[in-house]
C-alpha atoms as a PDB file:
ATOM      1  CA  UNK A   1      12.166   9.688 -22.448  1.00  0.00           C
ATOM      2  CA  UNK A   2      13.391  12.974 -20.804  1.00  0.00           C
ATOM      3  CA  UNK A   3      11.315  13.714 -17.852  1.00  0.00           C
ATOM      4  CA  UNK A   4      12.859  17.352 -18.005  1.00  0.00           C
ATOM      5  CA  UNK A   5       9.711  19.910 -18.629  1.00  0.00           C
ATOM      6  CA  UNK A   6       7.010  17.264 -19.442  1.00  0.00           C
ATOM      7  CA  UNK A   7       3.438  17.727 -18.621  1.00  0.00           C
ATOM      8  CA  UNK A   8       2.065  15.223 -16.487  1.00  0.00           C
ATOM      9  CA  UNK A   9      -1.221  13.798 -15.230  1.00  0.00           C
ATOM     10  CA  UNK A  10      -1.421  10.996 -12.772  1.00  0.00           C
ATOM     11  CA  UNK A  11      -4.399   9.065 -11.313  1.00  0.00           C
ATOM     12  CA  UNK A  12      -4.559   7.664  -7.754  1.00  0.00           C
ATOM     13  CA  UNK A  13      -1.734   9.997  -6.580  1.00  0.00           C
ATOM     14  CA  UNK A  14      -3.347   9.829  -2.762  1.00  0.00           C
ATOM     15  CA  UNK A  15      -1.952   6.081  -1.877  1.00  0.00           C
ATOM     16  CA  UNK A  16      -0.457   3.064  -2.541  1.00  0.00           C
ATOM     17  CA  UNK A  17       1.792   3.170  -6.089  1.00  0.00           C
ATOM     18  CA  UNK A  18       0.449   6.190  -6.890  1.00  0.00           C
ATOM     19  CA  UNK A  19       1.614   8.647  -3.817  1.00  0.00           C
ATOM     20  CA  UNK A  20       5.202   6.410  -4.187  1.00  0.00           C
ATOM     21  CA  UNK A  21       5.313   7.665  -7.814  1.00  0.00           C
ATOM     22  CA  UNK A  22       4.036  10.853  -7.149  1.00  0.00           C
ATOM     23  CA  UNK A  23       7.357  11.315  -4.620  1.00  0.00           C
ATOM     24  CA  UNK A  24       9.716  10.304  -7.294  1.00  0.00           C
ATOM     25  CA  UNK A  25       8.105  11.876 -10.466  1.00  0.00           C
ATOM     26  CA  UNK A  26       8.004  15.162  -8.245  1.00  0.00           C
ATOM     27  CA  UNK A  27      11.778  15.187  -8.046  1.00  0.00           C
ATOM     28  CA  UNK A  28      12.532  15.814 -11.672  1.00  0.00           C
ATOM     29  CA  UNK A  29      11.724  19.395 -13.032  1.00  0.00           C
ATOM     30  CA  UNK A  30       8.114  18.410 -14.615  1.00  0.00           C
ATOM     31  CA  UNK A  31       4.949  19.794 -13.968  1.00  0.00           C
ATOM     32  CA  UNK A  32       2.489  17.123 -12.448  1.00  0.00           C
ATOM     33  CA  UNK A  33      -1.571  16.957 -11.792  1.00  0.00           C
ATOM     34  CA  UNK A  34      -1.951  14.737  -8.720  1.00  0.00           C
ATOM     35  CA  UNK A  35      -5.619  13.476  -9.246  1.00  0.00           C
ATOM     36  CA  UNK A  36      -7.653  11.766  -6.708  1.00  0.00           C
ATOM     37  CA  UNK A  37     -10.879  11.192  -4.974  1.00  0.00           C
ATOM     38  CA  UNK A  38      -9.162  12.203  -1.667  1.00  0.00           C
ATOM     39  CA  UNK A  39      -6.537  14.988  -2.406  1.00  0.00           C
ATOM     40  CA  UNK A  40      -5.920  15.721   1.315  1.00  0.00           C
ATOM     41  CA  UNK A  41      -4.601  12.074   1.853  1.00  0.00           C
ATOM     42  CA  UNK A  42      -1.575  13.874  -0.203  1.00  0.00           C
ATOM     43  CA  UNK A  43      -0.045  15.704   2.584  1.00  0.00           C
ATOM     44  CA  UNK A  44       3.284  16.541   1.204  1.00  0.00           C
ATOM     45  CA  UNK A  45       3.218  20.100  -0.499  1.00  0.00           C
ATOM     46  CA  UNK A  46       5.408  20.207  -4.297  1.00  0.00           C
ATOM     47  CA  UNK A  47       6.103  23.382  -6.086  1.00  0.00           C
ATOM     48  CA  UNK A  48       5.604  21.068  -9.411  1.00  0.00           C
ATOM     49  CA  UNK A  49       2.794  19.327  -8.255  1.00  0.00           C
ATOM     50  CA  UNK A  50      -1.239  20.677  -8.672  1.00  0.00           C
ATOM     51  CA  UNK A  51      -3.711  18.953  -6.550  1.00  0.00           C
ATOM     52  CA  UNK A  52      -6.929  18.021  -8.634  1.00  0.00           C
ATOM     53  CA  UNK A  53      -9.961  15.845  -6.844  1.00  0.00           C
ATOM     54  CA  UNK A  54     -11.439  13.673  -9.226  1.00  0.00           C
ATOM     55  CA  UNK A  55     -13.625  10.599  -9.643  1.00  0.00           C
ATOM     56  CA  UNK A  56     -12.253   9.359 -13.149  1.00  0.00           C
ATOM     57  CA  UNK A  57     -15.068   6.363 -13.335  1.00  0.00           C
ATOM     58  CA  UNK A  58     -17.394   9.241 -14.905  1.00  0.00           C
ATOM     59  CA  UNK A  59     -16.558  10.522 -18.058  1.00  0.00           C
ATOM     60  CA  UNK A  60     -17.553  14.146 -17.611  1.00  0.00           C
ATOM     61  CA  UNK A  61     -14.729  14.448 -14.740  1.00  0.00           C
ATOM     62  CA  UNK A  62     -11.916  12.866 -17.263  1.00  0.00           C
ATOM     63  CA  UNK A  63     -12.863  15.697 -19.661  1.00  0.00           C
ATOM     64  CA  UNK A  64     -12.961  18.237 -17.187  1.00  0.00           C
ATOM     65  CA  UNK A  65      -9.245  16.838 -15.934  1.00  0.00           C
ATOM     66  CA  UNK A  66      -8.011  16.976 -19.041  1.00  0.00           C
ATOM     67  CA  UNK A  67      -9.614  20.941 -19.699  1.00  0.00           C
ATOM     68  CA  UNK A  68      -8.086  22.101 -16.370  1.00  0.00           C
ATOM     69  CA  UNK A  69      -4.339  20.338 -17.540  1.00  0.00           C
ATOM     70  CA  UNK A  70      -4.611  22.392 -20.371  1.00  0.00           C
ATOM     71  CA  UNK A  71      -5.311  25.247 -18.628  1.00  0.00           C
ATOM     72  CA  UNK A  72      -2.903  24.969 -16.231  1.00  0.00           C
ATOM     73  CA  UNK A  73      -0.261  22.970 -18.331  1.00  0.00           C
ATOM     74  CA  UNK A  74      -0.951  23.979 -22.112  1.00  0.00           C
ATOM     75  CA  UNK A  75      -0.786  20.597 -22.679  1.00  0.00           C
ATOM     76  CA  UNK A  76      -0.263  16.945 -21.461  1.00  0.00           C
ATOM     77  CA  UNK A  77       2.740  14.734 -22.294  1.00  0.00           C
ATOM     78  CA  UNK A  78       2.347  11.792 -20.332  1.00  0.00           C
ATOM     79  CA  UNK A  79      -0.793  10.529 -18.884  1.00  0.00           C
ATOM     80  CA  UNK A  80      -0.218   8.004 -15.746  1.00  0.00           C
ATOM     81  CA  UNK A  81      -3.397   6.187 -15.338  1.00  0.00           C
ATOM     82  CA  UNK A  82      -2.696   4.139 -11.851  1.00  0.00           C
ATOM     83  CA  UNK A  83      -6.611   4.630 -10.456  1.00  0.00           C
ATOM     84  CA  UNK A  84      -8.552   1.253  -9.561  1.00  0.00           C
ATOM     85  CA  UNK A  85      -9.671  -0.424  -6.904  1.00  0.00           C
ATOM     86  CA  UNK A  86     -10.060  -3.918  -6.126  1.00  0.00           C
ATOM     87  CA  UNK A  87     -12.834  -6.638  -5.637  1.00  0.00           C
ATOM     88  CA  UNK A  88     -12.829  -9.935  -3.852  1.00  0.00           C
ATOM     89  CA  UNK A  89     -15.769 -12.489  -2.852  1.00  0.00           C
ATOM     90  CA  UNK A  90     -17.401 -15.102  -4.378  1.00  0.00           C
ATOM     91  CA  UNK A  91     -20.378 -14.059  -7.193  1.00  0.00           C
ATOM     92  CA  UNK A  92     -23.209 -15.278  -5.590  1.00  0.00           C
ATOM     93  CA  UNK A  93     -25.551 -13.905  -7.934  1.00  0.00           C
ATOM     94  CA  UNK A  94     -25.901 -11.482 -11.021  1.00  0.00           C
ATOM     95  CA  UNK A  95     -25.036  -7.748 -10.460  1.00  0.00           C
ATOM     96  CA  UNK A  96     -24.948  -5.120 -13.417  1.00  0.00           C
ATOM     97  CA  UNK A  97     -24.509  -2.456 -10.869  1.00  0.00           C
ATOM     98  CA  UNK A  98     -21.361  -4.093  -9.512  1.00  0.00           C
ATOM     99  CA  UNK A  99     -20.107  -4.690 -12.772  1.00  0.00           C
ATOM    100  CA  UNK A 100     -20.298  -1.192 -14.125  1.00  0.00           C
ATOM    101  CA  UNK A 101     -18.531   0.323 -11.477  1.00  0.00           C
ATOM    102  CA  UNK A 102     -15.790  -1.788 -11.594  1.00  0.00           C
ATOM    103  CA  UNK A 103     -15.365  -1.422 -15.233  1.00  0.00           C
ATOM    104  CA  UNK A 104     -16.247   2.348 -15.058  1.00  0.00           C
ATOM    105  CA  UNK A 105     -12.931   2.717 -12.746  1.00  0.00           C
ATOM    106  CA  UNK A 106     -10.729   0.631 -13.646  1.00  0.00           C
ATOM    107  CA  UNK A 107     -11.500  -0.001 -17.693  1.00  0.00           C
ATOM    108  CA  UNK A 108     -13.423   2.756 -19.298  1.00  0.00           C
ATOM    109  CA  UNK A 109     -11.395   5.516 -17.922  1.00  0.00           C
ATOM    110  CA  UNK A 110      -7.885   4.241 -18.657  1.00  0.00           C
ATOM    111  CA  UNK A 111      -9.133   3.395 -22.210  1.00  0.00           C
ATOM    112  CA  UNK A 112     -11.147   6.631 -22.781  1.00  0.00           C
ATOM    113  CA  UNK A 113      -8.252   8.505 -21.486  1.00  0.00           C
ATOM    114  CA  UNK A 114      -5.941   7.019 -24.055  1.00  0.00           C
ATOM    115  CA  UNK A 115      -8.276   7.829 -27.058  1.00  0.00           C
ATOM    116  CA  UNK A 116      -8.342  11.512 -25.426  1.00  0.00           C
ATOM    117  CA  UNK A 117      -4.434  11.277 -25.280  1.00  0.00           C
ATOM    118  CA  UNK A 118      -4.299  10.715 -29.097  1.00  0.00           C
ATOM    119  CA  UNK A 119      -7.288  13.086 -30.084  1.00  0.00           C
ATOM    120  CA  UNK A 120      -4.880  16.125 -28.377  1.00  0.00           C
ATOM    121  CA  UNK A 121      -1.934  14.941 -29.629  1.00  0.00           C
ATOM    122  CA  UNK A 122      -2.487  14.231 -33.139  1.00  0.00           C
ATOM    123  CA  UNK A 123       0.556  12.723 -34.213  1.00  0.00           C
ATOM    124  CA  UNK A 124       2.916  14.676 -31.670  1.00  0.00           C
ATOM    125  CA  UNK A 125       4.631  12.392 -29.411  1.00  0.00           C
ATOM    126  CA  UNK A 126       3.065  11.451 -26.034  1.00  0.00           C
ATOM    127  CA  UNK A 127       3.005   8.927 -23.480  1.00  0.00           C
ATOM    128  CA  UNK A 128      -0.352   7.136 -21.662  1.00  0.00           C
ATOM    129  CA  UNK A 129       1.045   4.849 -18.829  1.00  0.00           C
ATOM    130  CA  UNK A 130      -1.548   2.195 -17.555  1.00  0.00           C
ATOM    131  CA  UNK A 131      -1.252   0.231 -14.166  1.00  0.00           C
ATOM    132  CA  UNK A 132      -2.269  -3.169 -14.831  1.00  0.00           C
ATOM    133  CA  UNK A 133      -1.992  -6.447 -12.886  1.00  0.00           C
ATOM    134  CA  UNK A 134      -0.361  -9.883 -13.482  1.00  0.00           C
ATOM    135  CA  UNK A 135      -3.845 -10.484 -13.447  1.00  0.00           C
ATOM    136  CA  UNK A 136      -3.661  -9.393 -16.550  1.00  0.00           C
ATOM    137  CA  UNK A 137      -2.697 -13.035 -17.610  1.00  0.00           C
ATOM    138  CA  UNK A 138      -3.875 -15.388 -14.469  1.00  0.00           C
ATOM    139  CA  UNK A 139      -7.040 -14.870 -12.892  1.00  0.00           C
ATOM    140  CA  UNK A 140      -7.091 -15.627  -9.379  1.00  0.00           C
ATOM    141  CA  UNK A 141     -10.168 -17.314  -7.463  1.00  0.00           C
ATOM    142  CA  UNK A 142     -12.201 -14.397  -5.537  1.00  0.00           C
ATOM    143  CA  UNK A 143     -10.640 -12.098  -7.908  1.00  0.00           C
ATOM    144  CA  UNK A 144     -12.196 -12.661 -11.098  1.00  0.00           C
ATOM    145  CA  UNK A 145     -14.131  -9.683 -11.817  1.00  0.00           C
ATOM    146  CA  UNK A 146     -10.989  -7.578 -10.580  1.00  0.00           C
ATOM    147  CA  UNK A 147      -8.497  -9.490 -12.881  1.00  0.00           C
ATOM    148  CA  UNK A 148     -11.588  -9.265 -16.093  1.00  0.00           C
ATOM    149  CA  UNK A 149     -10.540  -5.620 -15.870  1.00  0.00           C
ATOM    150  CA  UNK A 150      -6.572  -6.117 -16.160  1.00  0.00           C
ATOM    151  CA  UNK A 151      -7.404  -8.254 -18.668  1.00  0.00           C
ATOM    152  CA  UNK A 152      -9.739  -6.221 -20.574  1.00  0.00           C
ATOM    153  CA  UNK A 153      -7.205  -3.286 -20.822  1.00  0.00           C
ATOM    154  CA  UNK A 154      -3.537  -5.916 -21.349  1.00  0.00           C
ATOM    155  CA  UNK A 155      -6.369  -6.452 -24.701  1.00  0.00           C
ATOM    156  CA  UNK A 156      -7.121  -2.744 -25.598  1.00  0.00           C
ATOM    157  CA  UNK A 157      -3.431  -2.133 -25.175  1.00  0.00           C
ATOM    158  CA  UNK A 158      -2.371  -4.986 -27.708  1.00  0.00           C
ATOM    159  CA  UNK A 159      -3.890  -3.346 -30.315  1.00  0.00           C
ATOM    160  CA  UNK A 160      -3.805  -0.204 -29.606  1.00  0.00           C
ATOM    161  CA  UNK A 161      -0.133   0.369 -29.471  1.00  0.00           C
ATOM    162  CA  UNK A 162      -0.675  -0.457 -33.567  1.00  0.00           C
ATOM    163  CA  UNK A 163      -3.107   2.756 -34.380  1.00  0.00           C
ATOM    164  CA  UNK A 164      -0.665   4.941 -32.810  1.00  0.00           C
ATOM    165  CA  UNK A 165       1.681   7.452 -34.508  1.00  0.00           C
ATOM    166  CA  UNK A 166       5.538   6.943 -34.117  1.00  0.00           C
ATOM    167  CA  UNK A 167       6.955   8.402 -31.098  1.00  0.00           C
ATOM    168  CA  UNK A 168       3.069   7.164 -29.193  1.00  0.00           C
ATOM    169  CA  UNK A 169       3.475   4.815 -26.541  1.00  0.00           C
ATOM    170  CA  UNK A 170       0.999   3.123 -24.240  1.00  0.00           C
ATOM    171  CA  UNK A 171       3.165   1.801 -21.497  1.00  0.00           C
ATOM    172  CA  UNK A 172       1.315  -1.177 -19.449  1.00  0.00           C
ATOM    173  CA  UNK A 173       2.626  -2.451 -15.841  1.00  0.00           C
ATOM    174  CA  UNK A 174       2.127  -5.658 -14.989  1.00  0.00           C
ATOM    175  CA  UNK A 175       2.339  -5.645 -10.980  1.00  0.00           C
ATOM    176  CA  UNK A 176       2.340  -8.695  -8.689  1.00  0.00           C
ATOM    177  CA  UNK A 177       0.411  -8.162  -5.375  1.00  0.00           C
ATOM    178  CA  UNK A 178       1.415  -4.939  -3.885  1.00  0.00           C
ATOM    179  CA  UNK A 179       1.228  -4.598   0.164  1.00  0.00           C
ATOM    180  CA  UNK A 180      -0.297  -1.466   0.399  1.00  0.00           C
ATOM    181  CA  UNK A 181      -4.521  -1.091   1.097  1.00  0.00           C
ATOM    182  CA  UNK A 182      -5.739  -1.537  -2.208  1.00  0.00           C
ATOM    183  CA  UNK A 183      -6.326  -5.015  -1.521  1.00  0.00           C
ATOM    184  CA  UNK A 184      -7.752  -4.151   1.817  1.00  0.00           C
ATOM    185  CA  UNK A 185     -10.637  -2.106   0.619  1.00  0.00           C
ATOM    186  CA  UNK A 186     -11.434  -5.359  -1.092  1.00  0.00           C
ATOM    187  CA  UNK A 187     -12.851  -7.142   1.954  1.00  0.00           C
ATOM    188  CA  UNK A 188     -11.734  -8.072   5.056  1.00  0.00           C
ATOM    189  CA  UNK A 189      -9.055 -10.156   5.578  1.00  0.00           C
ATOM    190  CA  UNK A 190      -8.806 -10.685   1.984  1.00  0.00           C
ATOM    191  CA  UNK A 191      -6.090 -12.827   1.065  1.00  0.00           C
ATOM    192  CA  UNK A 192      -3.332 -11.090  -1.009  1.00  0.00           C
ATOM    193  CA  UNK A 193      -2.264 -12.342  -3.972  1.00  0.00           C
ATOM    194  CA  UNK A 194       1.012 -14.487  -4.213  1.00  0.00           C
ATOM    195  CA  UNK A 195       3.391 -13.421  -4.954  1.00  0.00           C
ATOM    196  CA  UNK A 196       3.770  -9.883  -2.911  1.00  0.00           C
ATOM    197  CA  UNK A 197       6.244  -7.040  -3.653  1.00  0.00           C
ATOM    198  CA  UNK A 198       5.747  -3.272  -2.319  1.00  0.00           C
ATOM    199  CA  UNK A 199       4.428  -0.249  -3.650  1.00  0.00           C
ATOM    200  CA  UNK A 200       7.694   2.060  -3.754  1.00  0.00           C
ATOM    201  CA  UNK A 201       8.726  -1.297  -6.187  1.00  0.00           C
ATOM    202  CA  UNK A 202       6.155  -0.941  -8.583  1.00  0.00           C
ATOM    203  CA  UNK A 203       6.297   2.640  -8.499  1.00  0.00           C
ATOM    204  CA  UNK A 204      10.174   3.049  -9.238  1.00  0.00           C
ATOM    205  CA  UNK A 205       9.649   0.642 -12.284  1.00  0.00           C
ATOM    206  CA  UNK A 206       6.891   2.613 -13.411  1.00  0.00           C
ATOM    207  CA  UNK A 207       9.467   5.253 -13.340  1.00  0.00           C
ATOM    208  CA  UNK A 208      12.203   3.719 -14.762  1.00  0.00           C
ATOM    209  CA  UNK A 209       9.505   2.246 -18.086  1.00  0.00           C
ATOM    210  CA  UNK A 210       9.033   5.662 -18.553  1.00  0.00           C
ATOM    211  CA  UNK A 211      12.295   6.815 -19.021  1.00  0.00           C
ATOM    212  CA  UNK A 212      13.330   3.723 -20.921  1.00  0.00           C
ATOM    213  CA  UNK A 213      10.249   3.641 -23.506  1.00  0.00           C
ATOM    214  CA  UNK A 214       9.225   0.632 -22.242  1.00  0.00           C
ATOM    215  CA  UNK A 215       5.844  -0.583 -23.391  1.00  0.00           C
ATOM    216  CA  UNK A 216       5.638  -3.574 -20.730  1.00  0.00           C
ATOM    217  CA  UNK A 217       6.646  -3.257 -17.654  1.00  0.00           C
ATOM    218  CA  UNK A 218       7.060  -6.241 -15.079  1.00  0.00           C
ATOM    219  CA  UNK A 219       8.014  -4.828 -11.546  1.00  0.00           C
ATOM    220  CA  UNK A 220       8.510  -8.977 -10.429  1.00  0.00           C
ATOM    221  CA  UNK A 221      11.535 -10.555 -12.411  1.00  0.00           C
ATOM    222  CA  UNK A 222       9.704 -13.779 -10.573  1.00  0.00           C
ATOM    223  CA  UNK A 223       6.578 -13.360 -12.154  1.00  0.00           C
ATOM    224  CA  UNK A 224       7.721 -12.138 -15.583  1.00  0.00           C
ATOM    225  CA  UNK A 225       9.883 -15.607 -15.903  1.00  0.00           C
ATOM    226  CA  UNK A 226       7.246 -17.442 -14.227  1.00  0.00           C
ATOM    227  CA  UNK A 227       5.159 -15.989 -17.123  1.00  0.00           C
ATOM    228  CA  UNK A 228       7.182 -17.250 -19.640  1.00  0.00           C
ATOM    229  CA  UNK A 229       8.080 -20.881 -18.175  1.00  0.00           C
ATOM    230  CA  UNK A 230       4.411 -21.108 -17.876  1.00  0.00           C
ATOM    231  CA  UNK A 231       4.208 -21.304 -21.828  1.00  0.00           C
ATOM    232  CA  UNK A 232       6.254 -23.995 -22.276  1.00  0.00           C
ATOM    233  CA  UNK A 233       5.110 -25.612 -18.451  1.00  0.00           C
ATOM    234  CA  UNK A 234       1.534 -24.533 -18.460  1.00  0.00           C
ATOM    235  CA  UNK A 235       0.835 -26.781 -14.773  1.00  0.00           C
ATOM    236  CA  UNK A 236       3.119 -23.425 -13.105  1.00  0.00           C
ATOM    237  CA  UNK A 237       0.090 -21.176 -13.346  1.00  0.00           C
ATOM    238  CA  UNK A 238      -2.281 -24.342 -12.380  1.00  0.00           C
ATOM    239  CA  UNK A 239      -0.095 -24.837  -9.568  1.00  0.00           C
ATOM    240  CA  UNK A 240      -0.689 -21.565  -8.621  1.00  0.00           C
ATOM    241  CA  UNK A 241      -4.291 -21.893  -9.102  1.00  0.00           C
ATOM    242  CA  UNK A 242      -4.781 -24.557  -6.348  1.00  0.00           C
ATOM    243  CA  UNK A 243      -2.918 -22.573  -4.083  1.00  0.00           C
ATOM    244  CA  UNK A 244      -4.690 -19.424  -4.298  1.00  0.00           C
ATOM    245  CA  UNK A 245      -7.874 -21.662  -4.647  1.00  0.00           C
ATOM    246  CA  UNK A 246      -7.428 -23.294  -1.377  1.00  0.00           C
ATOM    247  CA  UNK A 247      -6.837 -19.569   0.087  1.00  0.00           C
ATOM    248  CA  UNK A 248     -10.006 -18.548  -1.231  1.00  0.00           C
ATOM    249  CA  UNK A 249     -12.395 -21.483   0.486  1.00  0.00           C
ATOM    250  CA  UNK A 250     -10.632 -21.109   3.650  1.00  0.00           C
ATOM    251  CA  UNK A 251     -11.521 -17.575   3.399  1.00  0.00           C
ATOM    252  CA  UNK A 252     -15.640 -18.484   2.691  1.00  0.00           C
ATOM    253  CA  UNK A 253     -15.401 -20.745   5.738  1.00  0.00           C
ATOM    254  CA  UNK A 254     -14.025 -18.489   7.683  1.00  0.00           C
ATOM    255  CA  UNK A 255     -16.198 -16.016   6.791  1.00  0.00           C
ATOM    256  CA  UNK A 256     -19.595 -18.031   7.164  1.00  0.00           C
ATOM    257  CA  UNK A 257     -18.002 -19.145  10.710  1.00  0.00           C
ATOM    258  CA  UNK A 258     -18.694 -15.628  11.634  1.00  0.00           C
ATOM    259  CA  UNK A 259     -21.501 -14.814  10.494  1.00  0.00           C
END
C-alpha cells in the first residue's frame, strides 16, 4: 500500500507503540488523526498530524472521531486501532464492572470501528489495522482477562477478513511483550511477559504490514516460529506456561508479604 496522500486515524498515539508509529507514519506525506485520552503526552508538533482527545471505550466518542476525520479528512483510508490497556492479578472474585471496561477498550471499539470502516467505505478499498498480542494464542497466568481480549478480536478478525470486499484488509499484529508502560499501569511490579522486544519494534512492523498488505503481522520472528513448532511440539507453550506460572505466584507472595 502507498502511504502517499492516505487518510489516517490512529488510536493510542500518546505512548508506547503508538507515539513510535505516530513518528514514522508522520514522515510520509499522509494526513494523520493522533487520538488519545492524553493528547498533551504528544509533545512533538507535525504539519500532517491533528491532535484529537478521545476515550474510544464509549461508542458515542468513536462516532464522533470518525465525524470530525471526515470533516477534517473527507474521508479515512486506514484506521490504526493500537488503544488498550492491560490487566494483571489474580480473579479473586466476580466483577462485571471490570470486565466491561476491559472489553469496552480493548474489544468493542476495535471491532465496532471495523464495521464503521466498511459501512463508509462500501466496497472502496481501505485498511483497519488492529494491535493484538501473542496473547492472542497463549494466555499467560495473571493475564487472562487481558489475553480474553486479544483473543476475542485474533476471532472477529478470522472471519471477518471473509465479509470484506477485495482490496479490504484487516491487518492484525501479534506483539510479544513490549517494554514500554503499558504493562506498568497493570500493577506494580507486574511481571512482563517473556519474551520482551521494544516498542519502536512493533511499531516499524506495524509500518512495514501496512505497506506490504500484510494481514498478520508478527513483530518476534521468535515467537512466530515458536508458534508454529508449538503445533507440532505442543509442551513449547506448556513450557512456557510453568515459567510464567511460577512468575505469577512469586508475584502473590510477594505481594501478600507486603501487605
Amino acid at each position: 500500500m502507498d502511504l502517499n496522500n492516505k487518510k489516517i486515524i490512529l488510536t493510542g498515539a500518546s505512548s508506547g507503540i503508538g507515539l513510535d508509529l505516530l513518528k514514522k507514519l508522520a514522515s510520509y506525506p499522509c494526513n494523520i488523526i493522533a487520538a488519545a485520552r492524553t493528547i498533551n503526552k504528544i509533545d512533538a508538533e507535525y504539519d500532517n498530524v491533528i491532535k484529537y482527545p478521545c476515550d474510544i471505550s464509549l461508542q458515542e466518542n468513536i462516532d464522533k472521531l470518525f465525524d470530525f476525520a471526515i470533516e477534517k479528512l473527507g474521508g479515512i483510508d486506514i484506521y490504526i486501532a493500537n488503544a488498550g490497556f492491560a490487566y494483571f492479578g489474580q480473579i479473586e472474585s466476580p466483577n462485571w464492572n471490570e470486565i466491561d471496561k476491559i472489553y469496552r477498550t480493548n474489544v468493542f471499539s476495535g471491532i465496532y470501528a471495523a464495521e464503521k470502516m466498511k459501512a463508509l467505505n462500501g466496497d472502496k478499498p481501505f485498511c483497519i489495522a488492529i494491535t493484538a498480542s501473542a496473547m492472542s494464542f497463549l494466555s499467560y497466568p495473571g493475564y487472562t482477562l487481558y489475553a480474553s481480549t486479544k483473543a476475542a478480536l485474533h476471532g472477529f478478525a478470522t472471519g471477518y477478513r471473509s465479509e470484506l470486499s477485495k482490496g479490504q484488509r484487516l491487518q492484525m499484529t501479534y506483539p510479544i511483550g513490549t517494554r514500554t508502560k503499558f504493562f506498568e499501569q497493570a500493577g506494580p511490579k507486574t511481571p512482563v511477559p517473556w519474551p520482551t522486544q521494544t516498542s519502536a519494534k512493533v511499531a516499524a512492523a506495524i509500518l512495514k504490514g501496512l505497506i506490504k498488505e500484510k494481514n498478520s503481522v508478527y513483530p518476534s520472528k521468535l515467537f512466530q516460529s515458536l508458534n508454529i513448532l508449538n503445533g507440532f511440539l505442543p509442551f513449547i507453550f506448556k513450557g512456557i506456561i510453568l515459567f510464567e506460572n511460577f512468575k505469577f505466584h512469586r508475584w502473590l507472595k510477594a505481594n501478600s508479604e507486603n501487605r
